[in-house]
Protein backbone atom coordinates (compact mmCIF):
# COMPACT_ATOMS: atom_id res chain seq x y z
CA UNK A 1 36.63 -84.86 -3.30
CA UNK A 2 33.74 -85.78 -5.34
CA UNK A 3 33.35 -83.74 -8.56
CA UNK A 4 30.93 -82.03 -10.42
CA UNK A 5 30.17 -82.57 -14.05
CA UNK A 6 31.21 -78.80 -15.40
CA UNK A 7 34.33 -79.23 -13.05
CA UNK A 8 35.50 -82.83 -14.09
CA UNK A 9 34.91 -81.87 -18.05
CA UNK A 10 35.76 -78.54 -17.47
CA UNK A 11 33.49 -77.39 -19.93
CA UNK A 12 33.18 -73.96 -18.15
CA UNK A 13 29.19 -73.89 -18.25
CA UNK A 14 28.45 -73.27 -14.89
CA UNK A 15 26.98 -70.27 -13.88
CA UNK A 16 30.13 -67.54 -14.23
CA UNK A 17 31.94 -69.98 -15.83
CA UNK A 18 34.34 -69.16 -19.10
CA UNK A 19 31.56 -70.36 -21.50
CA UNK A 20 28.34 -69.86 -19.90
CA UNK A 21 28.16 -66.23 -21.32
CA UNK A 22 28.36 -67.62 -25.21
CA UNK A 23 26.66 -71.01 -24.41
CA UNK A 24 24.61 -69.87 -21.87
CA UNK A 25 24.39 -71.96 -18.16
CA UNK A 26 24.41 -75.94 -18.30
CA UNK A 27 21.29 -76.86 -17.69
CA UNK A 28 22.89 -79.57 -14.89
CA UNK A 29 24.37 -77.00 -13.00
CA UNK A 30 20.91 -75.09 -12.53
CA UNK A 31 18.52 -78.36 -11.95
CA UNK A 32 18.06 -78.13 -8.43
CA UNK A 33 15.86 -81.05 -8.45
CA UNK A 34 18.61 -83.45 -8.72
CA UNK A 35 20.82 -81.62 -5.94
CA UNK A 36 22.75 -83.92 -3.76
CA UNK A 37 22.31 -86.58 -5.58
CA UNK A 38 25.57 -88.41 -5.17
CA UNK A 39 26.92 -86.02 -3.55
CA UNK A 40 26.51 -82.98 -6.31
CA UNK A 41 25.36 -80.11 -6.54
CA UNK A 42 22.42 -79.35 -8.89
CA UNK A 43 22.34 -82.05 -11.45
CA UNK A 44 26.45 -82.08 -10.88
CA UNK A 45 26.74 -85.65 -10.74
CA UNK A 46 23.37 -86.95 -12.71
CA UNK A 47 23.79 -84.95 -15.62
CA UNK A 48 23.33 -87.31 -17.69
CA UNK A 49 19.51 -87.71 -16.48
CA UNK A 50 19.61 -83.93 -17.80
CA UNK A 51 18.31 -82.70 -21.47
CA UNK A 52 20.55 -79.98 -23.84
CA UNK A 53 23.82 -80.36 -21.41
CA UNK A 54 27.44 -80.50 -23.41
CA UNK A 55 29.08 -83.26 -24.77
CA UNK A 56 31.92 -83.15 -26.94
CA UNK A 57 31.79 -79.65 -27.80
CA UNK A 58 27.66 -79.99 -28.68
CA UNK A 59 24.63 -79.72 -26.88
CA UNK A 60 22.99 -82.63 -26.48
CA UNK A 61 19.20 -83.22 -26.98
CA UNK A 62 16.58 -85.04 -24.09
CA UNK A 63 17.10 -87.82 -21.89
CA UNK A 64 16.10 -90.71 -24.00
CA UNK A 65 18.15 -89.03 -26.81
CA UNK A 66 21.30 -88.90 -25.77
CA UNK A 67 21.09 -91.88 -22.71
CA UNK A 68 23.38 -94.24 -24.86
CA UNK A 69 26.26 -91.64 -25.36
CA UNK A 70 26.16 -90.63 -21.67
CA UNK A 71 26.19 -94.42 -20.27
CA UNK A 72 29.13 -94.62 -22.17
CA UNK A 73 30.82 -91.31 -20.67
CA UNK A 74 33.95 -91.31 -18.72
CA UNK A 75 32.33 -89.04 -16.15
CA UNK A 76 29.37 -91.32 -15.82
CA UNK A 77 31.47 -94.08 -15.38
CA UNK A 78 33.50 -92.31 -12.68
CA UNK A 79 30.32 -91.33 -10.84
CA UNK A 80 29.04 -95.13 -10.99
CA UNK A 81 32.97 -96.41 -9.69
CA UNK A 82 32.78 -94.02 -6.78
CA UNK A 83 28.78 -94.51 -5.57
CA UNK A 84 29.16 -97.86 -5.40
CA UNK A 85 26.02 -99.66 -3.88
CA UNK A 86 24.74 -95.46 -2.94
CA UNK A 87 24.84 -94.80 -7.24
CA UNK A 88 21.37 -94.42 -8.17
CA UNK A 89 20.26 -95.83 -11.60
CA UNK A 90 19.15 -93.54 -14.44
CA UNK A 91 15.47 -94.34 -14.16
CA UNK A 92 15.16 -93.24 -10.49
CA UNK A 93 16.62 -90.59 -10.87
CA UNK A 94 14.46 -89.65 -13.85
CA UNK A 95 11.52 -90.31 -11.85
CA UNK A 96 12.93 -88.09 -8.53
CA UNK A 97 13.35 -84.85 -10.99
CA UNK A 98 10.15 -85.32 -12.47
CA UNK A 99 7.69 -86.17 -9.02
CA UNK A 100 9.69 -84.19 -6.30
CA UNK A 101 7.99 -80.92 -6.26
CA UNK A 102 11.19 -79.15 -6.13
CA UNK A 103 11.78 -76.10 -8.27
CA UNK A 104 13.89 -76.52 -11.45
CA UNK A 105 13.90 -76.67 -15.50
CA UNK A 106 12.50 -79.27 -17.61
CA UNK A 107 14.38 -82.36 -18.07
């Protein structure tokens, strides 16, 4: 079963989750522009492509901020190990959430 971000961390910021009432929502598990994308829901599994989500018990800043630290996560990593030749690479998926059309927050 392919996991989501807030479920593999279990950082309890998904909507209802343990956290999301003093942290508010993850941003990743809102962006609906991302959702699907491998496999995911939201921005489940491209997080990373996601500003102000958590890492390490902080919220992170934009994209090109915190890219670096999140090529280097263990949940990235996992993502890229299970996509195979299907993972889509950071920039794509940059450009799919900005030039879809589809309804979500700012990255």
């Amino acid at each position: 079963m392919k996991l989501n971000c807030w479920e593999f961390k279990r950082c309890g910021r998904e909507p209802g989750g343990s956290h999301a009432h003093e942290l508010g929502a993850c941003p990743a598990s809102t962006e609906k522009r991302l959702d699907g994308i491998h496999g995911g829901r939201n921005a489940g599994r491209s997080c990373w492509v996601v500003g102000s989500t958590l890492c390490n018990g902080k919220i992170q800043g934009s994209f090109a901020k915190k890219y670096d630290h999140c090529m280097a996560c263990d949940f990235c990593k996992k993502v890229k190990e299970e996509e195979r030749s299907d993972y889509q690479p950071s920039a794509s998926l940059f450009m799919t959430a900005y030039f879809t059309g589809k309804s979500g927050k700012g990255l």
